[in-house]
Protein backbone atom coordinates (compact mmCIF):
# COMPACT_ATOMS: atom_id res chain seq x y z
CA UNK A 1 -8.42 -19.35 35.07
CA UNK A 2 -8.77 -18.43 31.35
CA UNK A 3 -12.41 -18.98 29.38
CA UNK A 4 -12.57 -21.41 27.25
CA UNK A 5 -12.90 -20.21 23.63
CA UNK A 6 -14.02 -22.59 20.72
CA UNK A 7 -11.71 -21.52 17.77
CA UNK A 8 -13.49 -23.97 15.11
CA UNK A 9 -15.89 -21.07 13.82
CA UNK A 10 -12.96 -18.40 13.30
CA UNK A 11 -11.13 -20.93 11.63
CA UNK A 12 -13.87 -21.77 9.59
CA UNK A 13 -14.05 -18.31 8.58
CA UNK A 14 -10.49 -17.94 7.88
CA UNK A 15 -9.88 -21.01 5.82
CA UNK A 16 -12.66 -20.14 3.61
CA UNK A 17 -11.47 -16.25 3.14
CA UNK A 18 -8.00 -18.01 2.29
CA UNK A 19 -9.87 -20.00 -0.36
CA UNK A 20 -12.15 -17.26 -2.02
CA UNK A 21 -8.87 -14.96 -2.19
CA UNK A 22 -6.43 -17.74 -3.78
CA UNK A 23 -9.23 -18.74 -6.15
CA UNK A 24 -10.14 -15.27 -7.05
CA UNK A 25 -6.06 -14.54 -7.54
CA UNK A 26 -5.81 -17.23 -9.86
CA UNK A 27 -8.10 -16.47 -12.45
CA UNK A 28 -6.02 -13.83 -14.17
CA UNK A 29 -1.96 -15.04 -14.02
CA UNK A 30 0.15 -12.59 -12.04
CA UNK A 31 0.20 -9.35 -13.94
CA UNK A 32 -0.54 -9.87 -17.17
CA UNK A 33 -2.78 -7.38 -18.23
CA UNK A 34 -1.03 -4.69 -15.49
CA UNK A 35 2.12 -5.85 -16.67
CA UNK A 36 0.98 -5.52 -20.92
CA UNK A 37 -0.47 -2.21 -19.64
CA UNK A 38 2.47 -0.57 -18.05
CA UNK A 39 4.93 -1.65 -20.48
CA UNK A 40 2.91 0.12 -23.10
CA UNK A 41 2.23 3.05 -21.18
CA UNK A 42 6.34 2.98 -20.72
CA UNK A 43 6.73 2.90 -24.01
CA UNK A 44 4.04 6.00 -25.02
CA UNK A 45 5.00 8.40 -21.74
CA UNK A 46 8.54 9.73 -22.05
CA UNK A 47 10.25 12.62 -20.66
CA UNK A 48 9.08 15.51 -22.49
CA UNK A 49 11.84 17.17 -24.96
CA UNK A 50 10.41 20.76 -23.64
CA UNK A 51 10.22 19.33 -20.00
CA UNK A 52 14.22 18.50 -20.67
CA UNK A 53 15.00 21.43 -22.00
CA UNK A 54 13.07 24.14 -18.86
CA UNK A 55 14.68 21.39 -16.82
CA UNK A 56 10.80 20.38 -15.15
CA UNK A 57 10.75 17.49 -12.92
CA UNK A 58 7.92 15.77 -10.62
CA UNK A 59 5.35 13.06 -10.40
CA UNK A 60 2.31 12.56 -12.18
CA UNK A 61 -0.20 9.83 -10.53
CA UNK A 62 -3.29 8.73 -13.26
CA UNK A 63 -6.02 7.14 -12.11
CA UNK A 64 -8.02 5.78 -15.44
CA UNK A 65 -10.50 3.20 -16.96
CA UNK A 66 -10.16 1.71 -19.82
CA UNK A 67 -13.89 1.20 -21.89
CA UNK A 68 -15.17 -1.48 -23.96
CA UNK A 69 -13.24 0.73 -27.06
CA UNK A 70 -10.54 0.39 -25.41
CA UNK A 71 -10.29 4.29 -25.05
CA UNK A 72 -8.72 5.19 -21.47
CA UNK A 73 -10.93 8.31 -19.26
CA UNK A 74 -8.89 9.79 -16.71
CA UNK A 75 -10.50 10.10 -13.42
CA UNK A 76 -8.13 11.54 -11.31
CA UNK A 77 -4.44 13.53 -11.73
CA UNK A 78 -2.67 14.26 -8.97
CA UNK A 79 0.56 16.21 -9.66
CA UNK A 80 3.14 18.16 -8.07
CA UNK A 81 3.67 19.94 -11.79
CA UNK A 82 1.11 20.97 -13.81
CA UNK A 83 2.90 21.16 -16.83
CA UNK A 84 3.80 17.58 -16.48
CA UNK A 85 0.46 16.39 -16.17
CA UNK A 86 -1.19 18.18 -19.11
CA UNK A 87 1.55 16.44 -21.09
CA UNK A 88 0.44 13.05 -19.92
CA UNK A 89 -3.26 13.84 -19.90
CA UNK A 90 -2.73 14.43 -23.77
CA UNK A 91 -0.64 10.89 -24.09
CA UNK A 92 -2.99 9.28 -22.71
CA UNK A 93 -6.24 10.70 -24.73
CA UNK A 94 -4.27 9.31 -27.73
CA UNK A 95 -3.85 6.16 -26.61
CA UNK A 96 -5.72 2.97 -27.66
CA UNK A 97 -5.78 -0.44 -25.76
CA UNK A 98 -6.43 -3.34 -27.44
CA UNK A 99 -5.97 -5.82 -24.80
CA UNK A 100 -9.40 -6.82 -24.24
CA UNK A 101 -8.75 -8.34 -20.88
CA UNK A 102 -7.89 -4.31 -19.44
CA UNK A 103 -11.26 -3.33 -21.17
CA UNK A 104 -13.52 -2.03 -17.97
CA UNK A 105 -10.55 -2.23 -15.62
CA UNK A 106 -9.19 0.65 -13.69
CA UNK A 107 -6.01 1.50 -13.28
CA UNK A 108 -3.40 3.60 -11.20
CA UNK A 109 -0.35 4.57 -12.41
CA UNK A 110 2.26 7.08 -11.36
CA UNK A 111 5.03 8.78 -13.88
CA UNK A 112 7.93 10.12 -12.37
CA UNK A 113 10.24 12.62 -13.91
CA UNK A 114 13.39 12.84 -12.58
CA UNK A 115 16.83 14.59 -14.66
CA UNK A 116 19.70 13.09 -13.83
């Protein structure tokens, strides 16, 4: 014979997790700042001329915060080519956000470099 098991207190639970997390998901609409962010980081990170040229490929993942300036300080670079990543370590240091929404917001991003 099974045990009985009252399910109204882990559906309690649930329910109310499912209400803090839609709640908490709507106050910023899907992406915006990322989305604002990425694009302009698309537009500022190319493929370096000189990494074209030695014919350098690889993957550059940037974990930064934006301050109140809107100044982004890299945390973390993980690489599989150096070269690569002091080139977008220096794009990034001359970058500005003025999106005031990504101001105290971190943010992962990962550059690929890839010759075709």
């Amino acid at each position: 014979m099974y045990p009985h098991i009252n399910l109204k207190p882990v559906l309690t639970v649930l329910f109310f997790i499912l209400i803090v997390t839609g709640s908490a998901a709507a106050l910023e609409p899907s992406g915006s700042c990322a989305a604002q962010m990425y694009s302009r980081l698309k537009e500022t990170v190319t493929y370096p001329p000189s990494a074209v040229r030695d014919q350098l490929e690889g993957e550059v993942v940037v974990i930064f915060q934006v301050s109140d300036e809107g100044k982004l300080k890299v945390y973390n670079v993980y690489t599989t080519n150096p070269e690569l990543s002091a080139y977008v370590r220096n794009r990034l240091s001359s970058l500005y956000c003025e999106l005031p929404e990504a101001h105290n917001r971190y943010f992962k991003v990962k550059f690929n470099f890839r010759l075709i």
